[in-house]
C-alpha atoms as a PDB file:
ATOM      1  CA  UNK A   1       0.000   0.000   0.000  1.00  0.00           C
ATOM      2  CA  UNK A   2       1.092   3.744  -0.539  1.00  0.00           C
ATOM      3  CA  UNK A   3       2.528   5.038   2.270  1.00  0.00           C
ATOM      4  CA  UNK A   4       4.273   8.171   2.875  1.00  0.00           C
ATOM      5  CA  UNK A   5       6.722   8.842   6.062  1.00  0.00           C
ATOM      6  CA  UNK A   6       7.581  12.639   7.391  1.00  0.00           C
ATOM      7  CA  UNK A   7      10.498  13.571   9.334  1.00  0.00           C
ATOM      8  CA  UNK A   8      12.482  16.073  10.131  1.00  0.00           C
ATOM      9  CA  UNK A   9      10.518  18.337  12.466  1.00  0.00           C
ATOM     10  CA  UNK A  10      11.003  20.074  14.948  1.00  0.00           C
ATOM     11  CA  UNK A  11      11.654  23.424  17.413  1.00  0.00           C
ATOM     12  CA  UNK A  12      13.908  26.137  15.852  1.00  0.00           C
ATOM     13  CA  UNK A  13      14.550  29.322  16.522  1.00  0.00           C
ATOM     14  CA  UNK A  14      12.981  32.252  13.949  1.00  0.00           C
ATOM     15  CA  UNK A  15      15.812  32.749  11.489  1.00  0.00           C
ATOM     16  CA  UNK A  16      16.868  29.060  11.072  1.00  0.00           C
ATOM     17  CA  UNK A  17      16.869  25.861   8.899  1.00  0.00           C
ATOM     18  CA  UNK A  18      14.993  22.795   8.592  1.00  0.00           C
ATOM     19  CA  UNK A  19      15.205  19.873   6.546  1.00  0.00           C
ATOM     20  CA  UNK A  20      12.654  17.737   6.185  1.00  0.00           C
ATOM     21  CA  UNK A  21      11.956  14.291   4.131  1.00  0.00           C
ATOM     22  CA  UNK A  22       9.244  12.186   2.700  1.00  0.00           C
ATOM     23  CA  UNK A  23      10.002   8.714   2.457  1.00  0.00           C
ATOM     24  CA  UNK A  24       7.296   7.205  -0.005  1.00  0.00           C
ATOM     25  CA  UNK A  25       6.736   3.584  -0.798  1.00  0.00           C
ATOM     26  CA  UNK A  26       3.917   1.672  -2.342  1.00  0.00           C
ATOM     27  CA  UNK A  27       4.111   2.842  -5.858  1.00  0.00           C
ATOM     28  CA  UNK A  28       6.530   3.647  -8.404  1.00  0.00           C
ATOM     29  CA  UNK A  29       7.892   7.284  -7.144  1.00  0.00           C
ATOM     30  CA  UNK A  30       9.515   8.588 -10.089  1.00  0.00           C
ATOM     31  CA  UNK A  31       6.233   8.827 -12.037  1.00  0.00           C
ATOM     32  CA  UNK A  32       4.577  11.349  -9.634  1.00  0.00           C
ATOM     33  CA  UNK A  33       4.733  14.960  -8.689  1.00  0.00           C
ATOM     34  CA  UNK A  34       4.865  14.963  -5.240  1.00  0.00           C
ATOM     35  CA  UNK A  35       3.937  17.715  -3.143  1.00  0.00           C
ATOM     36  CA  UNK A  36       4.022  19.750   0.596  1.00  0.00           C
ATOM     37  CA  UNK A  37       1.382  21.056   2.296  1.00  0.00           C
ATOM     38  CA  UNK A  38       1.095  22.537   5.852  1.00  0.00           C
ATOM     39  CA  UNK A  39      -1.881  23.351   8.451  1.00  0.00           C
ATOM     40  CA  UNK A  40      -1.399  25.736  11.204  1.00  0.00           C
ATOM     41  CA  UNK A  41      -3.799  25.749  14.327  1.00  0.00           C
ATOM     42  CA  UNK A  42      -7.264  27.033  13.084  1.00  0.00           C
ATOM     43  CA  UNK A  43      -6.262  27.289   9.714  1.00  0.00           C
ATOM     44  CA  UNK A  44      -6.775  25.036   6.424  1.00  0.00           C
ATOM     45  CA  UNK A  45      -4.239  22.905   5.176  1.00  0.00           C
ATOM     46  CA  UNK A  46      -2.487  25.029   2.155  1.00  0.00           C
ATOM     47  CA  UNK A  47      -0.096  23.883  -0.495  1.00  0.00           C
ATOM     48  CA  UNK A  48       3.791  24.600   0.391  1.00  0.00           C
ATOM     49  CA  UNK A  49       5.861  23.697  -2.731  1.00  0.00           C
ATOM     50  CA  UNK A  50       5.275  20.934  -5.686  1.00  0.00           C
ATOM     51  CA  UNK A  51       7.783  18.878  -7.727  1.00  0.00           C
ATOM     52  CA  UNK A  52       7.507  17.029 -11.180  1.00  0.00           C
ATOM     53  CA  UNK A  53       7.998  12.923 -11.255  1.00  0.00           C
ATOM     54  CA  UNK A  54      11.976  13.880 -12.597  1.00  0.00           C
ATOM     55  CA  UNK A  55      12.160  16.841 -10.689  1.00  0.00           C
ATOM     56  CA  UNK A  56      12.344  19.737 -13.558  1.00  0.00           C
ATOM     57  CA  UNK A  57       9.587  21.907 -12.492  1.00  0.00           C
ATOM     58  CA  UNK A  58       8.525  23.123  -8.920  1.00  0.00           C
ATOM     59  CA  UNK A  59       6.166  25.605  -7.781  1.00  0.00           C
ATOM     60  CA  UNK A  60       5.922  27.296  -4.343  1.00  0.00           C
ATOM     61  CA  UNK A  61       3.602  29.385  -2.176  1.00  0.00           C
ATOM     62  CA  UNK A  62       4.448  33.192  -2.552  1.00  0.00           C
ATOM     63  CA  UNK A  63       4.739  33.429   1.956  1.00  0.00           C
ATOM     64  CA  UNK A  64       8.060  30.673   1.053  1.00  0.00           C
ATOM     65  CA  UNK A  65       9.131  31.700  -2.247  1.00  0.00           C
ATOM     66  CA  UNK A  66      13.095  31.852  -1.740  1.00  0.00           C
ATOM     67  CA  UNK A  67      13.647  30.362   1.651  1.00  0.00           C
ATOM     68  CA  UNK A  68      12.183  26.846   0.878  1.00  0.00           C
ATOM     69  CA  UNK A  69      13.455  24.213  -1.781  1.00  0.00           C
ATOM     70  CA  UNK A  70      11.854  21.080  -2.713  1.00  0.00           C
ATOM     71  CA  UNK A  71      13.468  18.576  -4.230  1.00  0.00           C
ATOM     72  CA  UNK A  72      13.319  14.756  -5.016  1.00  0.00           C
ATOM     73  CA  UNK A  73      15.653  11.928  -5.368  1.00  0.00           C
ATOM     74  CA  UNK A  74      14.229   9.139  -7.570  1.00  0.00           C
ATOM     75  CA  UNK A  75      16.757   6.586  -6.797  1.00  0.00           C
ATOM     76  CA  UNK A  76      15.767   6.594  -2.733  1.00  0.00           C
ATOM     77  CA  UNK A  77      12.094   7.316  -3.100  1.00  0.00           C
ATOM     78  CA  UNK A  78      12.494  10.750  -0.926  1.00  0.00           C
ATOM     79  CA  UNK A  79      11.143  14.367  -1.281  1.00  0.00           C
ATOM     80  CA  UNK A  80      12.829  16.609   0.427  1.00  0.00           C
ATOM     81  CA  UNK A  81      11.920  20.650   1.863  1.00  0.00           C
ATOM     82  CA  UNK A  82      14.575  22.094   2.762  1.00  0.00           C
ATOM     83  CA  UNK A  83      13.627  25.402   4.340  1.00  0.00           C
ATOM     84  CA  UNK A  84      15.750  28.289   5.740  1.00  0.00           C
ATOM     85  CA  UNK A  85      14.781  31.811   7.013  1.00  0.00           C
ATOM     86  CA  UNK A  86      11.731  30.643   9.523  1.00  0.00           C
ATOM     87  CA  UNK A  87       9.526  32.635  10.515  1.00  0.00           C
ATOM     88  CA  UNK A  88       7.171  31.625  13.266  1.00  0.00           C
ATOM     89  CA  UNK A  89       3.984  32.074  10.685  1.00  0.00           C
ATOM     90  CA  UNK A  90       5.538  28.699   9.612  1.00  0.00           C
ATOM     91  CA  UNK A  91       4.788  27.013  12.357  1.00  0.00           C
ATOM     92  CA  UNK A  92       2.762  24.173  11.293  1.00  0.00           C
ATOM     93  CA  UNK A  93       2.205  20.779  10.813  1.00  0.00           C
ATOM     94  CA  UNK A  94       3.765  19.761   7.434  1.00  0.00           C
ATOM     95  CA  UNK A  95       2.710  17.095   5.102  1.00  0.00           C
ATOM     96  CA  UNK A  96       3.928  15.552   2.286  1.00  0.00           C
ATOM     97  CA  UNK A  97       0.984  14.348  -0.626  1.00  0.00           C
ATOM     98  CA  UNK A  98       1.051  12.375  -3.532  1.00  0.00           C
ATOM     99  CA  UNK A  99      -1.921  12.111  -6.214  1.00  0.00           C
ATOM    100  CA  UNK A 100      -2.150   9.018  -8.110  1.00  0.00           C
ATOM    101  CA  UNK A 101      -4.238   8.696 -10.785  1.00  0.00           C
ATOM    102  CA  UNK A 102      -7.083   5.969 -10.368  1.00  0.00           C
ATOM    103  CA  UNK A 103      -5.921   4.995  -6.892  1.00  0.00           C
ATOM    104  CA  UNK A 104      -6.724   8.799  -4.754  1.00  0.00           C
ATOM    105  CA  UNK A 105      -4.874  10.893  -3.027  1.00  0.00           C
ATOM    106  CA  UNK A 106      -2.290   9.891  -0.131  1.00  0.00           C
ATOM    107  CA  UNK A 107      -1.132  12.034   2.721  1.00  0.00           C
ATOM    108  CA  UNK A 108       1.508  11.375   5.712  1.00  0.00           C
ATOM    109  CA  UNK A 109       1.306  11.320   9.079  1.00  0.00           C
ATOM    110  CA  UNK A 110       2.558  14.675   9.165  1.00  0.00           C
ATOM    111  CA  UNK A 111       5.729  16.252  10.913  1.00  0.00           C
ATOM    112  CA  UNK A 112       5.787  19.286  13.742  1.00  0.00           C
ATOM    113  CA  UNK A 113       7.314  22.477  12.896  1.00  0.00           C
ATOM    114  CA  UNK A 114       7.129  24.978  15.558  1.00  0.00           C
ATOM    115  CA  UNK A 115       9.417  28.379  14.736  1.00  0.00           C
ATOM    116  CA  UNK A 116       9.781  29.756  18.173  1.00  0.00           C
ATOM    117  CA  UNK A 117      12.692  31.778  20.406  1.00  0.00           C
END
């Protein structure tokens, strides 16, 4: 069965870095855009950053537009978000999502982010 693994979170100061990771399994990886999402306390879940099955196109939310880079490695089955710059409006609970065509949508457990001094 699909199944998709966070990591990563965490407590971090405004101003630092993050990495986080999506290990997926369960279907064949390279042939899906994978995608990020987060959902702060009281708020809906909104889209974070996207990536193409090989990983030449990516689109991001304008609030993390050049502090956060996703990126995939085919060979291990991971997406990665590596973000930078946090601000404690990212404090959230981040998920990674993948979309596959006849089968549904899939989401992760989710990982803790909380930007805080």
């Amino acid at each position: 069965q699909v199944q998709l693994v966070e990591s990563g979170g965490g407590l971090v100061q405004p101003g630092g870095s993050l990495r986080l990771s999506c290990a997926a399994s369960g279907f064949t990886f390279s042939s899906y855009g994978m995608s990020w999402y987060r959902q702060a306390p009281g708020k809906e879940r909104e889209l974070v950053a996207a990536i193409s099955s090989a990983g030449g196109s990516t689109n991001y939310a304008d609030s993390v537009k050049g502090r956060f880079t996703i990126s995939r490695d085919n060979a291990k089955n991971t997406v990665v978000l590596q973000m930078k710059s946090l601000k404690p409006e990212d404090t959230a609970v981040y998920f990674c999502k993948v979309v596959i065509w006849g089968r549904g949508s899939y989401w992760g457990q989710g990982t803790q982010v909380t930007v805080s001094s």
